[in-house]
PDB file of N, CA and C in Angstrom:
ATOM      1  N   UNK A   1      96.455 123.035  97.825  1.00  0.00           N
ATOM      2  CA  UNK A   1      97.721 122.363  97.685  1.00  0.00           C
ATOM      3  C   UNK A   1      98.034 121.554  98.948  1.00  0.00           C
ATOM      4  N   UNK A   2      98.715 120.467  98.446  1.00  0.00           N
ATOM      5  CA  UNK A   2      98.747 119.510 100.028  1.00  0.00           C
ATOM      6  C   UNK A   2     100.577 119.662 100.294  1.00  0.00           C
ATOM      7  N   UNK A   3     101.137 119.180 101.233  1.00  0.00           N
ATOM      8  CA  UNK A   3     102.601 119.154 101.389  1.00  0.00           C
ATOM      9  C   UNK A   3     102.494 117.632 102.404  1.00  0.00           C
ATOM     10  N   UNK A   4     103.277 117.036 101.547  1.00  0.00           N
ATOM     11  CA  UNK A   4     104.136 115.870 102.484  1.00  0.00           C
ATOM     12  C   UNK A   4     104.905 116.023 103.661  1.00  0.00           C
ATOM     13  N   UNK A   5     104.405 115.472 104.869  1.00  0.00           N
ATOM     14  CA  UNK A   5     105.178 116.178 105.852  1.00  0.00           C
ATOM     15  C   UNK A   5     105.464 114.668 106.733  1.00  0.00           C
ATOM     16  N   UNK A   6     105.974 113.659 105.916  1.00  0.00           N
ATOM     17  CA  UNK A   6     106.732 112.281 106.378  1.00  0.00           C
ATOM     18  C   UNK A   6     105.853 111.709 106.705  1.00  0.00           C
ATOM     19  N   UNK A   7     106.879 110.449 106.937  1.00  0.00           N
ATOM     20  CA  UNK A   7     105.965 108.785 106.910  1.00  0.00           C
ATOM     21  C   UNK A   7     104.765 108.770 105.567  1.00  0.00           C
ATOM     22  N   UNK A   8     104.000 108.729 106.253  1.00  0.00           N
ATOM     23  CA  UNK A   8     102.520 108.618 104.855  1.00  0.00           C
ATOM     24  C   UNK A   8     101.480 109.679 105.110  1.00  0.00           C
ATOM     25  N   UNK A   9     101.823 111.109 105.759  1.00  0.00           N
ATOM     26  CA  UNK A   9     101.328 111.983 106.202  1.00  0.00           C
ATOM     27  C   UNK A   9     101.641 113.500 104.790  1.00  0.00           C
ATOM     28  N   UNK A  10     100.058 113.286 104.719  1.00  0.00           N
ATOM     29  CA  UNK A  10     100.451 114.641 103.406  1.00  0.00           C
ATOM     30  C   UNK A  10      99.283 115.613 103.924  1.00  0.00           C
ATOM     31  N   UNK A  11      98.999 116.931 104.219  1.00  0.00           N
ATOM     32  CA  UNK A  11      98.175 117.489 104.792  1.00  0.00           C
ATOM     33  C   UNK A  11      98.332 118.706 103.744  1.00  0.00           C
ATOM     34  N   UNK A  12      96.867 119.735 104.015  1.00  0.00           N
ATOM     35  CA  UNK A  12      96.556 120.621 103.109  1.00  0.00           C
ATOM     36  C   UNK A  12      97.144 122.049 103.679  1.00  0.00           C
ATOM     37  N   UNK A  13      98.271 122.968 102.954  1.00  0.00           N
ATOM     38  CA  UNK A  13      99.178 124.165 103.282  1.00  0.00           C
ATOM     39  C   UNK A  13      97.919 124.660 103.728  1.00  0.00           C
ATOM     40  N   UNK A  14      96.574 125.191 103.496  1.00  0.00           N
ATOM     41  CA  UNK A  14      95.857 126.121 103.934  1.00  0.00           C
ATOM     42  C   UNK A  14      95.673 126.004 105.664  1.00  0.00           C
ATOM     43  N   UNK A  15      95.950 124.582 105.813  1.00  0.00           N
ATOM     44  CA  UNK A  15      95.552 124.546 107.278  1.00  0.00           C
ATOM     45  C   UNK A  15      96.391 124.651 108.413  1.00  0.00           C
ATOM     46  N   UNK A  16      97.761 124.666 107.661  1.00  0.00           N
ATOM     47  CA  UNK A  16      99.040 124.581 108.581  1.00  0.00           C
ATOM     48  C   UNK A  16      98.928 126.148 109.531  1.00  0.00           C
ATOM     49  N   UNK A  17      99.084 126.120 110.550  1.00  0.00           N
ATOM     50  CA  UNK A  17      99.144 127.921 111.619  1.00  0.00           C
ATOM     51  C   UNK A  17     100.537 127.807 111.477  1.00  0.00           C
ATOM     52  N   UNK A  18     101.277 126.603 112.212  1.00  0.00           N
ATOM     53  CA  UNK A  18     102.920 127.030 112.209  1.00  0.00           C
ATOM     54  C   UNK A  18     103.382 125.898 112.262  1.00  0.00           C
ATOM     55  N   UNK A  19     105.248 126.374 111.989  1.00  0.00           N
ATOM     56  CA  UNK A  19     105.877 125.233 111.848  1.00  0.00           C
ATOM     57  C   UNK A  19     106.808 125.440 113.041  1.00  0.00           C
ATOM     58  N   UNK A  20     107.262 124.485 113.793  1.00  0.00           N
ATOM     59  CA  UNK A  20     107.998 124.829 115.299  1.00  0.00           C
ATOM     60  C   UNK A  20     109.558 123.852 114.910  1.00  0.00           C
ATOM     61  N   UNK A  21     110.698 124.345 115.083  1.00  0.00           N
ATOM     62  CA  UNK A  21     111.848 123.736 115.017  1.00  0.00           C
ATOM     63  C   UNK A  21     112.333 123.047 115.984  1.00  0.00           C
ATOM     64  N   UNK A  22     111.682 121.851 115.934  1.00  0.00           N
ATOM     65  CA  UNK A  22     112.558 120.621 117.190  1.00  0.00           C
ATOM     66  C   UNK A  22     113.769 120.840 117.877  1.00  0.00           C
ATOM     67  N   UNK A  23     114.610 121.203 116.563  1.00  0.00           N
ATOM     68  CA  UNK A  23     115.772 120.704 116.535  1.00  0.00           C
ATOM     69  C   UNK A  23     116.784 122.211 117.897  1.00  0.00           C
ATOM     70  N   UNK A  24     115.669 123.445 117.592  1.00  0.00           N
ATOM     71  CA  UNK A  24     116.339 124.448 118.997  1.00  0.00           C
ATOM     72  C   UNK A  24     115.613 124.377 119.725  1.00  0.00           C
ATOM     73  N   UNK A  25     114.354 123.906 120.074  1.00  0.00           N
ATOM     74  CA  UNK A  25     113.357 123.869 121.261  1.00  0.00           C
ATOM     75  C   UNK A  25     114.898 123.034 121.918  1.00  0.00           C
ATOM     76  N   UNK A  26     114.785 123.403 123.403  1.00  0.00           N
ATOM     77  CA  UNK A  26     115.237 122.794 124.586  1.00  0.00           C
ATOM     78  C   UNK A  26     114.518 121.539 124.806  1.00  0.00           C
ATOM     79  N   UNK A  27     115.662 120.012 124.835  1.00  0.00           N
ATOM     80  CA  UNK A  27     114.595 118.469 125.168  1.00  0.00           C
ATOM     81  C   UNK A  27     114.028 119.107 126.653  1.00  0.00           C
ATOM     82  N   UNK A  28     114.505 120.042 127.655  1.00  0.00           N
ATOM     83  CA  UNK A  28     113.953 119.766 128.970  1.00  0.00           C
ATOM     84  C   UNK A  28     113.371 121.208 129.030  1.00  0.00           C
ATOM     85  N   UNK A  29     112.754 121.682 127.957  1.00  0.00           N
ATOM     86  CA  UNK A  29     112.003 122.643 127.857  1.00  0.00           C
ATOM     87  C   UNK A  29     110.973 122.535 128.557  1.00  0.00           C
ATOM     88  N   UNK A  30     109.778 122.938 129.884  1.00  0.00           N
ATOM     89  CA  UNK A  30     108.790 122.655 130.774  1.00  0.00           C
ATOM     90  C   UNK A  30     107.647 123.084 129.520  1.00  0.00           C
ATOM     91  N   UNK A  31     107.826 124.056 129.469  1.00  0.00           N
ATOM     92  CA  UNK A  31     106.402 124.946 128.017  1.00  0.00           C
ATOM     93  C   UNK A  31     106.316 123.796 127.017  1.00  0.00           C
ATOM     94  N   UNK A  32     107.489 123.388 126.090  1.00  0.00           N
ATOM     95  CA  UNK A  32     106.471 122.165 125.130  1.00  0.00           C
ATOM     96  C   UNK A  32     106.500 121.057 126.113  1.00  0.00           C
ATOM     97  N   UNK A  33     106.892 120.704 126.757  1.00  0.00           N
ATOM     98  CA  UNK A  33     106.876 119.427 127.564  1.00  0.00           C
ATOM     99  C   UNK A  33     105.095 119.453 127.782  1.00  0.00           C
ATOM    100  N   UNK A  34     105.137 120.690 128.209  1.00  0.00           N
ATOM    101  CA  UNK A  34     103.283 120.604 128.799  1.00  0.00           C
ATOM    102  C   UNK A  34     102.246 120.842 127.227  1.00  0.00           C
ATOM    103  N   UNK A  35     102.720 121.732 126.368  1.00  0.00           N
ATOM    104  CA  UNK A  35     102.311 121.720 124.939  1.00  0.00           C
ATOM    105  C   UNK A  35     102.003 120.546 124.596  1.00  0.00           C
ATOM    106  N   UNK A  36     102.816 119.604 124.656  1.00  0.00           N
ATOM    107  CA  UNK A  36     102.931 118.474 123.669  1.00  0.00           C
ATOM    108  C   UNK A  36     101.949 117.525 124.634  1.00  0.00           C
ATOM    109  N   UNK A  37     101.755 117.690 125.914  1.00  0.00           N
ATOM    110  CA  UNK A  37     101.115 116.535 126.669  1.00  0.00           C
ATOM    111  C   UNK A  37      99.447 116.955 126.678  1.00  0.00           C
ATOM    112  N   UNK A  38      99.611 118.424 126.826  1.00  0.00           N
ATOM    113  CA  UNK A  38      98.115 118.821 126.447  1.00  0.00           C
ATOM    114  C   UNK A  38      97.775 118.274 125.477  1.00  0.00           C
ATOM    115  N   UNK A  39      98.404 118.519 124.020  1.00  0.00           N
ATOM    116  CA  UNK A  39      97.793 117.868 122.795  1.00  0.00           C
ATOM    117  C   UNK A  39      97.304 116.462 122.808  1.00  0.00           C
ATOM    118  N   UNK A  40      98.527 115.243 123.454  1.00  0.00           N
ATOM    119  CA  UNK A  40      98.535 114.193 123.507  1.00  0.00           C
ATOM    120  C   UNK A  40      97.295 113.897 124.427  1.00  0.00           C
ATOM    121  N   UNK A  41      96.731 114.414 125.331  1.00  0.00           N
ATOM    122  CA  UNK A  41      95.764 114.491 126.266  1.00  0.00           C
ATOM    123  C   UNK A  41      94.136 114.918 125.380  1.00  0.00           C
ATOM    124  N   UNK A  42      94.342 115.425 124.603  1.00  0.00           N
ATOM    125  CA  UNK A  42      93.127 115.997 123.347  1.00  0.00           C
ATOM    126  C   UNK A  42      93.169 115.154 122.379  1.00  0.00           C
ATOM    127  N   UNK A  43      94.198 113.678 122.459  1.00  0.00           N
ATOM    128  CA  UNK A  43      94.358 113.264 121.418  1.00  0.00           C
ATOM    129  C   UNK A  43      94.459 113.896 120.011  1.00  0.00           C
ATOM    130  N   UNK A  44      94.947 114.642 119.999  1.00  0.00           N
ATOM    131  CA  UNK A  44      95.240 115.191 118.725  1.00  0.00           C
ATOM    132  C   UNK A  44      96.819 115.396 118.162  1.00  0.00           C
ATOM    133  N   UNK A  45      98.034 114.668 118.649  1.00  0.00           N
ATOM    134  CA  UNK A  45      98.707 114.707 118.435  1.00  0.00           C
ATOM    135  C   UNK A  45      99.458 113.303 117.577  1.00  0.00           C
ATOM    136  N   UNK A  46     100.022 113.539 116.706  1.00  0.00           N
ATOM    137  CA  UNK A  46     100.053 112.490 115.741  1.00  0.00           C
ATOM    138  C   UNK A  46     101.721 112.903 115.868  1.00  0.00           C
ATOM    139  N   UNK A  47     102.183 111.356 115.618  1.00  0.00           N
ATOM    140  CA  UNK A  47     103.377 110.775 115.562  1.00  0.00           C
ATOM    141  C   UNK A  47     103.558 110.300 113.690  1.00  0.00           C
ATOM    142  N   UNK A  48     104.400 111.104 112.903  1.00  0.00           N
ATOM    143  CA  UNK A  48     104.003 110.632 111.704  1.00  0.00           C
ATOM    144  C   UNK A  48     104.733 109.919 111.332  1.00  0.00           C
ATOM    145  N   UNK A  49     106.431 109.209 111.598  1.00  0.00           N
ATOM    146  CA  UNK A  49     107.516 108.342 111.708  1.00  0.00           C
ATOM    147  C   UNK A  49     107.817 107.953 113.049  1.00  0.00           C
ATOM    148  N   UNK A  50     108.576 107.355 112.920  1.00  0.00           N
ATOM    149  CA  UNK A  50     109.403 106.527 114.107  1.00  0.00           C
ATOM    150  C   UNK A  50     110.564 107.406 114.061  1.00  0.00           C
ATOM    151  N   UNK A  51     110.979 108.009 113.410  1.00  0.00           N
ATOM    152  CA  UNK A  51     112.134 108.410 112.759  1.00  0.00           C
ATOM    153  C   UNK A  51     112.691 109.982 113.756  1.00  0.00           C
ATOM    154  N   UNK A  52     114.029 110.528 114.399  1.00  0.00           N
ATOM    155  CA  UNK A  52     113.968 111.308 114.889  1.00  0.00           C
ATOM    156  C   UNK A  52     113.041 112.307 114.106  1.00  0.00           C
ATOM    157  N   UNK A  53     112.904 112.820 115.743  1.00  0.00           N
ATOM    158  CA  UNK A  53     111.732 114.181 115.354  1.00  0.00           C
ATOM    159  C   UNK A  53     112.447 115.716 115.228  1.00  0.00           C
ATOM    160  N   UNK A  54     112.092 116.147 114.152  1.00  0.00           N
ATOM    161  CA  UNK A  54     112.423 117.350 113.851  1.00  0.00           C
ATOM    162  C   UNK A  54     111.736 118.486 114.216  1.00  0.00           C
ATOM    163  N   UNK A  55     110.528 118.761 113.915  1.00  0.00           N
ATOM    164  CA  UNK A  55     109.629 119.128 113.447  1.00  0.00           C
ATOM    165  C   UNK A  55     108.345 119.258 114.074  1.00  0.00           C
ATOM    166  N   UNK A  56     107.565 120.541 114.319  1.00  0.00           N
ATOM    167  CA  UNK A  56     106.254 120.320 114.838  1.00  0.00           C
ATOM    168  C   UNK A  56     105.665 120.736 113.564  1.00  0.00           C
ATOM    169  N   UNK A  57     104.404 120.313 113.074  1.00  0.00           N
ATOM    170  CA  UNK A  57     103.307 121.165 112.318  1.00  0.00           C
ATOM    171  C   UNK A  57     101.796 121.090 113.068  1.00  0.00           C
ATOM    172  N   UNK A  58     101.784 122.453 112.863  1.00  0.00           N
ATOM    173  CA  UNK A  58     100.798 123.025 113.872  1.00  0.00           C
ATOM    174  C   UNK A  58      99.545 122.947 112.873  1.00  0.00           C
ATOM    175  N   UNK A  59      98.475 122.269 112.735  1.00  0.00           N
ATOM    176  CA  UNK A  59      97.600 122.728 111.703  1.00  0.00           C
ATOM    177  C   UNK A  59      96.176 123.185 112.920  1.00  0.00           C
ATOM    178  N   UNK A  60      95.389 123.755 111.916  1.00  0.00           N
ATOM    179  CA  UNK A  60      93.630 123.847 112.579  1.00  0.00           C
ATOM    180  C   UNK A  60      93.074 123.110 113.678  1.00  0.00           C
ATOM    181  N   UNK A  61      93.140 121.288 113.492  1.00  0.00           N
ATOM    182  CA  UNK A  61      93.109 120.122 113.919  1.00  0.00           C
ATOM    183  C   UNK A  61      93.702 119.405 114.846  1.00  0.00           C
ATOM    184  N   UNK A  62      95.313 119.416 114.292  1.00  0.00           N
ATOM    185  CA  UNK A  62      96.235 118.357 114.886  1.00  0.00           C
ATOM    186  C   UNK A  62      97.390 119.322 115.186  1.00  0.00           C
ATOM    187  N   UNK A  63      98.316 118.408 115.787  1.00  0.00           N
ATOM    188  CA  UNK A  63      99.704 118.638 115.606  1.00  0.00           C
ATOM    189  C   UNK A  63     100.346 117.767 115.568  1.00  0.00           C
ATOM    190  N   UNK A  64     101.340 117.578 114.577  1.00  0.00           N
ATOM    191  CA  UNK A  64     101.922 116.257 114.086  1.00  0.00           C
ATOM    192  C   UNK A  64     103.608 116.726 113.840  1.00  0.00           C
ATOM    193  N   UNK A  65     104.214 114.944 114.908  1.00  0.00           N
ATOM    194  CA  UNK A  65     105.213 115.135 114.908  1.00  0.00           C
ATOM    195  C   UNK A  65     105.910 114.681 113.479  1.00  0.00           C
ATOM    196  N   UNK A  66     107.133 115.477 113.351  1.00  0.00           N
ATOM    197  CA  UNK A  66     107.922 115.162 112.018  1.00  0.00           C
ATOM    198  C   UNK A  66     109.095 114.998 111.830  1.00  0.00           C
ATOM    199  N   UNK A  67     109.704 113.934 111.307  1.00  0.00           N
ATOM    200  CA  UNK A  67     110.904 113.904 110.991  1.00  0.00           C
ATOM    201  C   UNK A  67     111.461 115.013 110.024  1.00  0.00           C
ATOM    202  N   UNK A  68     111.266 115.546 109.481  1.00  0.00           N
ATOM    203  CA  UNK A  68     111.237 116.424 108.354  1.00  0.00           C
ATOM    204  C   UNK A  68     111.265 117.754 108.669  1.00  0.00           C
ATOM    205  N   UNK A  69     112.872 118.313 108.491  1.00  0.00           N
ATOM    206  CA  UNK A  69     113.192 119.652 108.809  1.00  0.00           C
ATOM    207  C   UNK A  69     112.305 120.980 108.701  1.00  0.00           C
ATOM    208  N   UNK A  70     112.198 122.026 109.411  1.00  0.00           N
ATOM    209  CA  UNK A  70     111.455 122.805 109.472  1.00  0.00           C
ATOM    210  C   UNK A  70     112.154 123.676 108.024  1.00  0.00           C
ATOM    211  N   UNK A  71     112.478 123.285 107.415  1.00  0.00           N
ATOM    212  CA  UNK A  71     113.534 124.125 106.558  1.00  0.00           C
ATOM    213  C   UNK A  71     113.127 123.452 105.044  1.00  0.00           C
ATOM    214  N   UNK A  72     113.359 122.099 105.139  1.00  0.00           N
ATOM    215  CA  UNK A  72     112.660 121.354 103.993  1.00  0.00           C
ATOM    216  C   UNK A  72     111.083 121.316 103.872  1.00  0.00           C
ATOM    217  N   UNK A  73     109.925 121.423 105.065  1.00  0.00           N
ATOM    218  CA  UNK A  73     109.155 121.765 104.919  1.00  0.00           C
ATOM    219  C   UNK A  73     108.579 123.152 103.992  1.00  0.00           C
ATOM    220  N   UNK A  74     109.070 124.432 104.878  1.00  0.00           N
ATOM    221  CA  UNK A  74     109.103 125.685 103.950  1.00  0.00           C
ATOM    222  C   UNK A  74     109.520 125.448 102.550  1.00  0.00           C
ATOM    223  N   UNK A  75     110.132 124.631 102.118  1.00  0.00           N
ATOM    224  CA  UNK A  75     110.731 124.618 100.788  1.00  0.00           C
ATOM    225  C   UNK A  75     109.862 123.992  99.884  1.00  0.00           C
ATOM    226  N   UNK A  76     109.127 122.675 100.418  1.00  0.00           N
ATOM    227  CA  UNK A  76     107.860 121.876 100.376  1.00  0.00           C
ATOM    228  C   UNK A  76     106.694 122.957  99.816  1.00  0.00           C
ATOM    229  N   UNK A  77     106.672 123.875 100.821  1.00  0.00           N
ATOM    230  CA  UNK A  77     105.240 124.296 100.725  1.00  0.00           C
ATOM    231  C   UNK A  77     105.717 125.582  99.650  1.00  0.00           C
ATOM    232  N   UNK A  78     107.048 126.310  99.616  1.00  0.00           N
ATOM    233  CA  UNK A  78     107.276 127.219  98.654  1.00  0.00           C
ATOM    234  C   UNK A  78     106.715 126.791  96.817  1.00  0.00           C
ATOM    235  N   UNK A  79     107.596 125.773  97.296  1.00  0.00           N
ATOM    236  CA  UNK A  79     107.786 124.851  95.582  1.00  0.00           C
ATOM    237  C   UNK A  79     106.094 124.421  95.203  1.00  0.00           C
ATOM    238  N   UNK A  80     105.595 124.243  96.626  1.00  0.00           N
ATOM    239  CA  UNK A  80     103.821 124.077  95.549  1.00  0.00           C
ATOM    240  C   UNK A  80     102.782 124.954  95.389  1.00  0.00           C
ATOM    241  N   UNK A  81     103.579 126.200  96.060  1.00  0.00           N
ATOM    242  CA  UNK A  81     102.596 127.800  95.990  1.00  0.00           C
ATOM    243  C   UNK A  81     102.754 128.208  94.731  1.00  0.00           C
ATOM    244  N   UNK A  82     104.396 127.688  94.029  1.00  0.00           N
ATOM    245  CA  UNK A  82     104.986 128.292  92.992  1.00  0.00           C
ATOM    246  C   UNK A  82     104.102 127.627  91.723  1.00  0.00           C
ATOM    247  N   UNK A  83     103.597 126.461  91.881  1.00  0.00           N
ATOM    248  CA  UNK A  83     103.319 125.744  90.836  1.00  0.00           C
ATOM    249  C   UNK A  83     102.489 126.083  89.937  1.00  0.00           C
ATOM    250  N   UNK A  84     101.493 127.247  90.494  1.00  0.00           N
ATOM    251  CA  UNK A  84     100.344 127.719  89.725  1.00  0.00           C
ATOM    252  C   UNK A  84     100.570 128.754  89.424  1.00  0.00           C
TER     253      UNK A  84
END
C-alpha cells in the first residue's frame, strides 16, 4: 500500500520507521537542527512542497519533509490498511 505524503510524493507504508511532528519539535531545537543537516549532508533528505512544513517521514531511504499533518498522515495510512 502506498500513502500520499504531499506535493507529488506518494511512498510505500511498509517502508515508513516514523512519523515526527514539526509542528512540537522546538524551531531552535540543536538535536533536529543537526538531524536534519546530517540527512541533508547524505543527501537524502527531500523537500516534498514549498508549503509550511509539518511533518517528518522517516522511511528506510529518505526523510522527507511534509506539509501534511502528522495526524492526517496516520489517518492516510489507517484508511489504506483498512481497505483489504
Amino acid at each position: 500500500m502506498f500513502v500520499h505524503i504531499g506535493g507529488e510524493y506518494t511512498i510505500l507504508i511498509d517502508t515508513i520507521i516514523s512519523l515526527i511532528n514539526l509542528e512540537t519539535v522546538q524551531a531552535s531545537s540543536s538535536d533536529m537542527n543537526s538531524f536534519l543537516k546530517q540527512k541533508e549532508e547524505e543527501n537524502i533528505l527531500e523537500y516534498v512542497s514549498e508549503e509550511i512544513p509539518r511533518s517528518l517521514v522517516l522511511t528506510d531511504d529518505r526523510t522527507y519533509v511534509s506539509p501534511i499533518s502528522v495526524q492526517t498522515l496516520r489517518k492516510r495510512i489507517e484508511n489504506a490498511n483498512n481497505c483489504f
